[in-house]
PDB file of N, CA and C in Angstrom:
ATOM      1  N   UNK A   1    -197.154  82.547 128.352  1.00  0.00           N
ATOM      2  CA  UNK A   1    -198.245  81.601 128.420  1.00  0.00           C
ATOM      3  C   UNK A   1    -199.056  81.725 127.132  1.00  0.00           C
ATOM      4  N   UNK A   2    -199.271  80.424 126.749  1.00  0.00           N
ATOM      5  CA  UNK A   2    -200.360  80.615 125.014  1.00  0.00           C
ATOM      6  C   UNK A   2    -201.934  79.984 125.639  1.00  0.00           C
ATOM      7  N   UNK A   3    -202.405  80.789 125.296  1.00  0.00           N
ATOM      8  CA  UNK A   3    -203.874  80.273 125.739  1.00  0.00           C
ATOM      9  C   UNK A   3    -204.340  79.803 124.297  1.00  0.00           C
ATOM     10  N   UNK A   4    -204.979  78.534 124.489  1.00  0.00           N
ATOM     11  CA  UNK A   4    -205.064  78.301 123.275  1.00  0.00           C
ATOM     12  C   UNK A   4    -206.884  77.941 122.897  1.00  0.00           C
ATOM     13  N   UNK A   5    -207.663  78.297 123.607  1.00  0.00           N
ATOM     14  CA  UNK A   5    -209.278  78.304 123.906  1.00  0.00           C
ATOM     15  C   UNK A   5    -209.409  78.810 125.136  1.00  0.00           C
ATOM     16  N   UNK A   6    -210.443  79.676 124.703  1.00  0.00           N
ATOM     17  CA  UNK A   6    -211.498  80.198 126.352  1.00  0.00           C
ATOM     18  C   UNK A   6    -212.758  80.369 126.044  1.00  0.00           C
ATOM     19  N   UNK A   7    -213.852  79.456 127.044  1.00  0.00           N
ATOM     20  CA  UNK A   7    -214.924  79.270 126.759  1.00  0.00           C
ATOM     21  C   UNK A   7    -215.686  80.496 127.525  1.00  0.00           C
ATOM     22  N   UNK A   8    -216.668  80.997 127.601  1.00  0.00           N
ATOM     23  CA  UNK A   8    -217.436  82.155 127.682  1.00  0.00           C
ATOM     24  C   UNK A   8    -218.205  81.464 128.617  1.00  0.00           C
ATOM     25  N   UNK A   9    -218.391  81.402 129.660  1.00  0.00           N
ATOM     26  CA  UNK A   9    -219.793  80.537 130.426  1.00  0.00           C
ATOM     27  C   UNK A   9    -220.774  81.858 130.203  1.00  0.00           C
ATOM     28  N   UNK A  10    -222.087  81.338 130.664  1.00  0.00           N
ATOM     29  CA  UNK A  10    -222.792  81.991 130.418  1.00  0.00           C
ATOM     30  C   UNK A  10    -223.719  82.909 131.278  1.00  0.00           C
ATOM     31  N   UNK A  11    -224.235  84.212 131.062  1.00  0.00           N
ATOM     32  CA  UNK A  11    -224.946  84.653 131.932  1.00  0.00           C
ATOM     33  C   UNK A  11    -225.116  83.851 133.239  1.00  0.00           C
ATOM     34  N   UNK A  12    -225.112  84.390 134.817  1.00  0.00           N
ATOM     35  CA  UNK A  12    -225.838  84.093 135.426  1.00  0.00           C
ATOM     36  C   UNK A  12    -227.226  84.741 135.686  1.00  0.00           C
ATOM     37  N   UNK A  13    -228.452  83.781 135.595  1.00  0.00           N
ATOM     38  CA  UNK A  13    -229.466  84.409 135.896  1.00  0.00           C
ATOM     39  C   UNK A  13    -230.591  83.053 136.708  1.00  0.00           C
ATOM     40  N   UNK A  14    -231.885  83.212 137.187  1.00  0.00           N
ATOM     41  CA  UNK A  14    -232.863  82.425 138.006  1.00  0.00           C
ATOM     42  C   UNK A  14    -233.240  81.524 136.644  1.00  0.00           C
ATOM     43  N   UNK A  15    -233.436  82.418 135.396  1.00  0.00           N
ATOM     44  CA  UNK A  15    -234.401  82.071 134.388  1.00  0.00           C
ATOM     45  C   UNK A  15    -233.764  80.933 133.558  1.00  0.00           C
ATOM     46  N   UNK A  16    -234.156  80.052 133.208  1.00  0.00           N
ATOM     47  CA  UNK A  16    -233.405  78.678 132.351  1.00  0.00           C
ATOM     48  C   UNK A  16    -233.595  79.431 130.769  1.00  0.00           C
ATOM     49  N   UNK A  17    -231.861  79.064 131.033  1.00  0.00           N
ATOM     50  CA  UNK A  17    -231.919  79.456 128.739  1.00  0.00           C
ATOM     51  C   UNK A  17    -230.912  77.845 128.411  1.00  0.00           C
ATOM     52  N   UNK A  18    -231.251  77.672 127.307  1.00  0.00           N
ATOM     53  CA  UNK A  18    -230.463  76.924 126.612  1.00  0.00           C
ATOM     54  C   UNK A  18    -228.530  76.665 126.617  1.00  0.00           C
ATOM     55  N   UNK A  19    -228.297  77.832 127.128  1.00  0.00           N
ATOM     56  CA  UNK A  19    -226.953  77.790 127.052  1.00  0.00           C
ATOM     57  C   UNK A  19    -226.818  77.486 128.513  1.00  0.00           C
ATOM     58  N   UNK A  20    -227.345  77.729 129.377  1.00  0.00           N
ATOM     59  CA  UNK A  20    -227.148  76.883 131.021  1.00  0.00           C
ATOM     60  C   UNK A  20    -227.449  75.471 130.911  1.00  0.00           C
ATOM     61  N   UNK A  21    -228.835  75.185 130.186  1.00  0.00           N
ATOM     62  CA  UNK A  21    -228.960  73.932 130.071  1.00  0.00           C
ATOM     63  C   UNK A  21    -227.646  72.724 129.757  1.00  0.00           C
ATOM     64  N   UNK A  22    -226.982  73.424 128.539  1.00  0.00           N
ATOM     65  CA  UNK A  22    -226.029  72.756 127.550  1.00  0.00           C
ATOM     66  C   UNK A  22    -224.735  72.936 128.494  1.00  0.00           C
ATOM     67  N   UNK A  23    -224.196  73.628 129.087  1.00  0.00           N
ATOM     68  CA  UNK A  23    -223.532  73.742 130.008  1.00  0.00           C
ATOM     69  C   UNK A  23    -223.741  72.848 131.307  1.00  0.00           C
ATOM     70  N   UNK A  24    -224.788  72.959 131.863  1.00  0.00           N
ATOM     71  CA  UNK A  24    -225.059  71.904 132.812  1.00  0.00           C
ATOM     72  C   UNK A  24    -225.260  70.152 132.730  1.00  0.00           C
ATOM     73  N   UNK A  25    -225.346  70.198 130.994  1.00  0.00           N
ATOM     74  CA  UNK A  25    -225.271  68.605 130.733  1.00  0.00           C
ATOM     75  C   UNK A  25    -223.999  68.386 130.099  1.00  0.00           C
ATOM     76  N   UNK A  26    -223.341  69.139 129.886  1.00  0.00           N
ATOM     77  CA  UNK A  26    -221.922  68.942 129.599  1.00  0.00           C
ATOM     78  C   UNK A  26    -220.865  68.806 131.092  1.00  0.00           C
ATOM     79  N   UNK A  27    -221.586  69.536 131.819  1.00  0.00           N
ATOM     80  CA  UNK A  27    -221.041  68.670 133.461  1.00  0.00           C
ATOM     81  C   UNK A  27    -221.003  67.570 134.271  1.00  0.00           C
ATOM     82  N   UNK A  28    -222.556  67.517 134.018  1.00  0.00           N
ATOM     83  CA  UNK A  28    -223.400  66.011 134.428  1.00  0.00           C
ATOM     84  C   UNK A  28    -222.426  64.574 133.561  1.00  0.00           C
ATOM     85  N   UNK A  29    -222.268  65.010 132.774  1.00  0.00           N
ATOM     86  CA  UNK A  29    -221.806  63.947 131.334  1.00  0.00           C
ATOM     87  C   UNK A  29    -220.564  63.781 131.866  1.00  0.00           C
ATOM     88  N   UNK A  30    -219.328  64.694 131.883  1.00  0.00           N
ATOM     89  CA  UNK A  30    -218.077  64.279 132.991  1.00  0.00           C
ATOM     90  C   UNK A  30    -218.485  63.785 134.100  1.00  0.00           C
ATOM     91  N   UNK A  31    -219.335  64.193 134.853  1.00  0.00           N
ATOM     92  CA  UNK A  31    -218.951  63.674 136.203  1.00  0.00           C
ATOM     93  C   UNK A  31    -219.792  62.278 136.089  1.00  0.00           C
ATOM     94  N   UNK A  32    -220.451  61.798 135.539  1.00  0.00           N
ATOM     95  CA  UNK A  32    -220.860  60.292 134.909  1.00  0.00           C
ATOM     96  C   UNK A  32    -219.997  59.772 134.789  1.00  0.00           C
ATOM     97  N   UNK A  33    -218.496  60.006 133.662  1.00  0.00           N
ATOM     98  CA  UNK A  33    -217.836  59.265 132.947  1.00  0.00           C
ATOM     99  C   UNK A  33    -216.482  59.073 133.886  1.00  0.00           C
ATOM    100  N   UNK A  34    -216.676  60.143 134.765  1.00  0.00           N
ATOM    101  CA  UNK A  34    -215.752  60.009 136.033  1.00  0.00           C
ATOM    102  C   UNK A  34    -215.744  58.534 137.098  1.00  0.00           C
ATOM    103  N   UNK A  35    -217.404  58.361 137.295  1.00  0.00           N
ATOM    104  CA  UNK A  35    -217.589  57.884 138.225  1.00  0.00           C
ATOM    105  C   UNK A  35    -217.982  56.828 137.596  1.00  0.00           C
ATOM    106  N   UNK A  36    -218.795  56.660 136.616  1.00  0.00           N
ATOM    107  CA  UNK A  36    -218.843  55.123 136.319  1.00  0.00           C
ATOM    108  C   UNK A  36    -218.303  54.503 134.855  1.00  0.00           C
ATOM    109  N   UNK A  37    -217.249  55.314 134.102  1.00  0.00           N
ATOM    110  CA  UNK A  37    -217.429  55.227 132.931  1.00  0.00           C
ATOM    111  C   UNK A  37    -216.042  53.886 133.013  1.00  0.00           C
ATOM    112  N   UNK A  38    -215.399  54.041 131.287  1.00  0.00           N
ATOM    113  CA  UNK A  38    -214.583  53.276 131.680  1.00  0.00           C
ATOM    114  C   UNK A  38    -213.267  53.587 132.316  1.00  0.00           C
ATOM    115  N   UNK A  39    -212.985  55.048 132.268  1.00  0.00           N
ATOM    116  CA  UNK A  39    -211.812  54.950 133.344  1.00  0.00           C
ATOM    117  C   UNK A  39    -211.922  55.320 134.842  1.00  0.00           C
ATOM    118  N   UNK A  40    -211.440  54.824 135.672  1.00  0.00           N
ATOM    119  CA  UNK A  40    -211.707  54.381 136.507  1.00  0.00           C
ATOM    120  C   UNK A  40    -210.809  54.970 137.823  1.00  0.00           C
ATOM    121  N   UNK A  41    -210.506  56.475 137.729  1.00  0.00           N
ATOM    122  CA  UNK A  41    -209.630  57.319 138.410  1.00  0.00           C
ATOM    123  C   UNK A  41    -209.617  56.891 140.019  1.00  0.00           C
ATOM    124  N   UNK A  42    -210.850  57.221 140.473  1.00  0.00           N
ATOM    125  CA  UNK A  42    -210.831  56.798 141.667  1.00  0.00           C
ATOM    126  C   UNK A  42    -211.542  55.462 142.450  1.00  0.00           C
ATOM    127  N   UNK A  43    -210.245  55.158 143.280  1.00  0.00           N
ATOM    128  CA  UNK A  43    -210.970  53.979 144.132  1.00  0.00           C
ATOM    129  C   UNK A  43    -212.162  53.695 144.858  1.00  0.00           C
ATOM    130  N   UNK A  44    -212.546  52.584 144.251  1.00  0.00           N
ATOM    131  CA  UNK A  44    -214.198  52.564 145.683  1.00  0.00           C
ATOM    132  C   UNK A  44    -213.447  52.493 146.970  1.00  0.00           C
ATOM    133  N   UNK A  45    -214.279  52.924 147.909  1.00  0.00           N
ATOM    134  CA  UNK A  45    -213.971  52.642 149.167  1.00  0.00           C
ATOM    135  C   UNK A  45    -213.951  53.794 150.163  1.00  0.00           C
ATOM    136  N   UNK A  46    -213.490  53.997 151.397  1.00  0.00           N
ATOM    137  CA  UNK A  46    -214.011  55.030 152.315  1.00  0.00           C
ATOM    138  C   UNK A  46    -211.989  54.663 152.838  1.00  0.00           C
ATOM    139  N   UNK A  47    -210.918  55.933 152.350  1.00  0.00           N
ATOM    140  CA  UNK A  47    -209.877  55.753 152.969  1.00  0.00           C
ATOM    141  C   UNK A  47    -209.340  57.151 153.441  1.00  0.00           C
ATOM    142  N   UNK A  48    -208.772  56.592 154.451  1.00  0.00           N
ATOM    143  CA  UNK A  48    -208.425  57.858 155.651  1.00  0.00           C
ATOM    144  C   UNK A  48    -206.768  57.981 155.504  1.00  0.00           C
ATOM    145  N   UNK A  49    -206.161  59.091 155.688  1.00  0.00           N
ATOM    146  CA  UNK A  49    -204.973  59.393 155.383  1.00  0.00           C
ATOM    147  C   UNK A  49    -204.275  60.369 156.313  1.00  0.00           C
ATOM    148  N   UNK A  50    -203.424  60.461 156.607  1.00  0.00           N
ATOM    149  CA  UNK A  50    -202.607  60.959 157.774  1.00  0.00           C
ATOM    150  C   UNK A  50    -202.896  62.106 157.641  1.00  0.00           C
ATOM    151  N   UNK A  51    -202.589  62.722 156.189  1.00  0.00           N
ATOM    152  CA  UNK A  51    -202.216  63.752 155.665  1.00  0.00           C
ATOM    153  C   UNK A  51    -202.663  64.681 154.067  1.00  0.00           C
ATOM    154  N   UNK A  52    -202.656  65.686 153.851  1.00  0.00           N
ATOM    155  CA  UNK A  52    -202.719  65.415 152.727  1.00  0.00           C
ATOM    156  C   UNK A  52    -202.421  65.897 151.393  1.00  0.00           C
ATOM    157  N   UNK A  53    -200.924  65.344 151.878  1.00  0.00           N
ATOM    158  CA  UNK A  53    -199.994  64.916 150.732  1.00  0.00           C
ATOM    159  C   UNK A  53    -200.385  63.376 150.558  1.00  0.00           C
ATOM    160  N   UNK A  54    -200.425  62.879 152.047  1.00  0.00           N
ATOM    161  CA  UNK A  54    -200.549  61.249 151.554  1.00  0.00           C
ATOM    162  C   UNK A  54    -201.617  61.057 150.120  1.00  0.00           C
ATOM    163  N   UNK A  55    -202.591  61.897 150.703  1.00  0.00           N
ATOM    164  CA  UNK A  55    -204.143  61.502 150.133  1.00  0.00           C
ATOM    165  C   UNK A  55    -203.949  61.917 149.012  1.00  0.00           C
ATOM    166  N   UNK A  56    -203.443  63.130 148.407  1.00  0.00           N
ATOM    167  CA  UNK A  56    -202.577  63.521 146.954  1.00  0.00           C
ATOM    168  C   UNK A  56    -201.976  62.240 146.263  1.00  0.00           C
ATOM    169  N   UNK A  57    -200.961  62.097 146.877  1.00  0.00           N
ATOM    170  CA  UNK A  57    -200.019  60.893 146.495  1.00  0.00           C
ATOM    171  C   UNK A  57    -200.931  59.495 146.027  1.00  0.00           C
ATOM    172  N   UNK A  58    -201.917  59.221 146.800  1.00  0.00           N
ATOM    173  CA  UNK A  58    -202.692  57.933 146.549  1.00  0.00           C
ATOM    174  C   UNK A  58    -203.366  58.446 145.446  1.00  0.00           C
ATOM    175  N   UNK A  59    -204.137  59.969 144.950  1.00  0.00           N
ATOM    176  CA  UNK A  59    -204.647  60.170 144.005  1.00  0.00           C
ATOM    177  C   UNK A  59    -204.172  59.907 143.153  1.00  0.00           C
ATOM    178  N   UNK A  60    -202.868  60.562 142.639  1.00  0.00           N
ATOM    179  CA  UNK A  60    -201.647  60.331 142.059  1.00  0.00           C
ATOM    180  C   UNK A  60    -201.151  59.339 141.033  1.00  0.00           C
ATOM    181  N   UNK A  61    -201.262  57.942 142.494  1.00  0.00           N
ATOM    182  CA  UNK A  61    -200.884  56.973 142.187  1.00  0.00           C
ATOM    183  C   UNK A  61    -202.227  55.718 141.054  1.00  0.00           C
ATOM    184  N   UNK A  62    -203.356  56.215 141.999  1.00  0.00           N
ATOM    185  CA  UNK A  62    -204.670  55.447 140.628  1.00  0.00           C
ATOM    186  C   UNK A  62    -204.387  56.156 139.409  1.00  0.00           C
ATOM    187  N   UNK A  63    -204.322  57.646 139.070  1.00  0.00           N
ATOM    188  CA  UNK A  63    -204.637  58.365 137.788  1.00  0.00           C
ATOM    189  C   UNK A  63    -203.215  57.701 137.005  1.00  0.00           C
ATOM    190  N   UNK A  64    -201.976  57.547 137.620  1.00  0.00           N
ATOM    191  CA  UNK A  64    -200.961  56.902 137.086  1.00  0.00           C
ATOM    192  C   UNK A  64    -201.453  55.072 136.443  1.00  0.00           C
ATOM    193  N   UNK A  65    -202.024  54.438 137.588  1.00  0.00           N
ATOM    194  CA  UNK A  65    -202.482  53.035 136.975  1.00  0.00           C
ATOM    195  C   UNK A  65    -203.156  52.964 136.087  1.00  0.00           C
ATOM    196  N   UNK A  66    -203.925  53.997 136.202  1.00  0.00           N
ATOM    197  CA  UNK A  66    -205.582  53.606 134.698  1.00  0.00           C
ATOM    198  C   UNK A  66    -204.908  54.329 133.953  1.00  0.00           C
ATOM    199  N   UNK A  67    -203.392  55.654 133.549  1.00  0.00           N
ATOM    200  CA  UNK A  67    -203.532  55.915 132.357  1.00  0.00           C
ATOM    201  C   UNK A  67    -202.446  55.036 132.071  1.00  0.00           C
ATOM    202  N   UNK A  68    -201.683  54.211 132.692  1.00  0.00           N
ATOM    203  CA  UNK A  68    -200.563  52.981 132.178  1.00  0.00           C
ATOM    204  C   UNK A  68    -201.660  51.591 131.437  1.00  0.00           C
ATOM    205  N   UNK A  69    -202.458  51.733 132.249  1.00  0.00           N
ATOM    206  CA  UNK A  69    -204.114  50.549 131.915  1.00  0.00           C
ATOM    207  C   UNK A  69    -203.836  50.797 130.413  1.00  0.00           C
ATOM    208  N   UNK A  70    -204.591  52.306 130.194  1.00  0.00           N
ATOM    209  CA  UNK A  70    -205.241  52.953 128.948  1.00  0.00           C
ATOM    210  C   UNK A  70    -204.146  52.745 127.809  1.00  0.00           C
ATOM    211  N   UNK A  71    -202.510  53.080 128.133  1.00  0.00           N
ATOM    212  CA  UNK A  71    -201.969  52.898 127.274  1.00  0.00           C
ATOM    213  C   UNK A  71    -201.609  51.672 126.694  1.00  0.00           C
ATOM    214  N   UNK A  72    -201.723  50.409 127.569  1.00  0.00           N
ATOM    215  CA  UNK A  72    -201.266  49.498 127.348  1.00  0.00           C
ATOM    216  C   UNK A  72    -202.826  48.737 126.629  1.00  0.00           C
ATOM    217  N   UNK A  73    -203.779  48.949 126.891  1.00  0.00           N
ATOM    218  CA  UNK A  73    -204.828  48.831 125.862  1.00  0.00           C
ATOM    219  C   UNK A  73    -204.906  49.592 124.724  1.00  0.00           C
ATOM    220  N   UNK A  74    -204.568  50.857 124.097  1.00  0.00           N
ATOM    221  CA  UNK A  74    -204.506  51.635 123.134  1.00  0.00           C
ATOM    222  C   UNK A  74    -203.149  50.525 122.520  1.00  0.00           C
ATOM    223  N   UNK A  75    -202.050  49.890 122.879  1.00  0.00           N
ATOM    224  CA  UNK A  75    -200.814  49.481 121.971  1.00  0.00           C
ATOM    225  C   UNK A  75    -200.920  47.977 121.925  1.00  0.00           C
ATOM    226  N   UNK A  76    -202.005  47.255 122.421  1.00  0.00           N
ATOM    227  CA  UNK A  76    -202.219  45.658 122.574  1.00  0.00           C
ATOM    228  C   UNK A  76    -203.691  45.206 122.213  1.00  0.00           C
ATOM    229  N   UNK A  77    -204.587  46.450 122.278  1.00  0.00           N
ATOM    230  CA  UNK A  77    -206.300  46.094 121.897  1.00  0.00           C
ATOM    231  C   UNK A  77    -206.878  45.775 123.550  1.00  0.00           C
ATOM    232  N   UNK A  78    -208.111  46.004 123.397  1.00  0.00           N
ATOM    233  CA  UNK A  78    -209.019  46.131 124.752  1.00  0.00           C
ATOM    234  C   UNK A  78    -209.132  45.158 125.317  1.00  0.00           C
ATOM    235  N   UNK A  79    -208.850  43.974 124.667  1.00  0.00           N
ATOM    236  CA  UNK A  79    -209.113  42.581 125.188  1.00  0.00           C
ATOM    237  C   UNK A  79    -208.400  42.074 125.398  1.00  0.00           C
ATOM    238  N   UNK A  80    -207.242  42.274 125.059  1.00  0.00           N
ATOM    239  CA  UNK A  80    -205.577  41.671 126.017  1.00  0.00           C
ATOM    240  C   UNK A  80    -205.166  41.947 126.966  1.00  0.00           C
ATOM    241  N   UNK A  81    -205.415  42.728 127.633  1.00  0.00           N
ATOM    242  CA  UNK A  81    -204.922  43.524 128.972  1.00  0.00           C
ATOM    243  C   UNK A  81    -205.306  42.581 130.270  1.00  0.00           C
ATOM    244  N   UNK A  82    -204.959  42.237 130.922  1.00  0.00           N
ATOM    245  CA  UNK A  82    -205.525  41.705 132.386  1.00  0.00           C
ATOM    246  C   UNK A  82    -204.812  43.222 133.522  1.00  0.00           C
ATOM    247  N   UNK A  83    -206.113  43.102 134.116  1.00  0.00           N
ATOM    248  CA  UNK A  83    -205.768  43.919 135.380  1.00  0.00           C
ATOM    249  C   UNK A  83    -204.226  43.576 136.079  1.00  0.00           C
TER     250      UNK A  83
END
């Protein structure tokens, strides 16, 4: 196995330092770009699943559509693509 970066998180402590701060808005900032940014991993909606492999599999299957989306906008430009 090549590890090729490892980030150091930082102290835990009650007291706010700068490096929790920067850490905690570097979280906030993904989980923004997750949920409303432009890619678009998961479906709106409230869905129930037998199982869950099913519920895997449906994950699966969006992260497969938006990065076929992404590529086919990266090789045609942002504005050619129709859903």
């Amino acid at each position: 196995m090549r590890i090729v970066g490892r980030e150091i998180p930082p102290a835990i402590s009650n007291e706010p330092s700068v490096a929790n701060l920067v850490v905690a808005d570097r979280f906030m900032a993904m989980l923004r770009g997750l949920a409303g940014g432009p890619r678009h991993y998961f479906p709106k909606g409230v869905y129930r699943y037998a199982s869950h492999e099913e519920a895997d599999e449906a994950l699966i299957d969006a992260v497969a559509r938006d990065m076929a989306k992404l590529a086919l906008e990266r090789t045609h430009g942002a504005g050619k693509v129709r859903p």
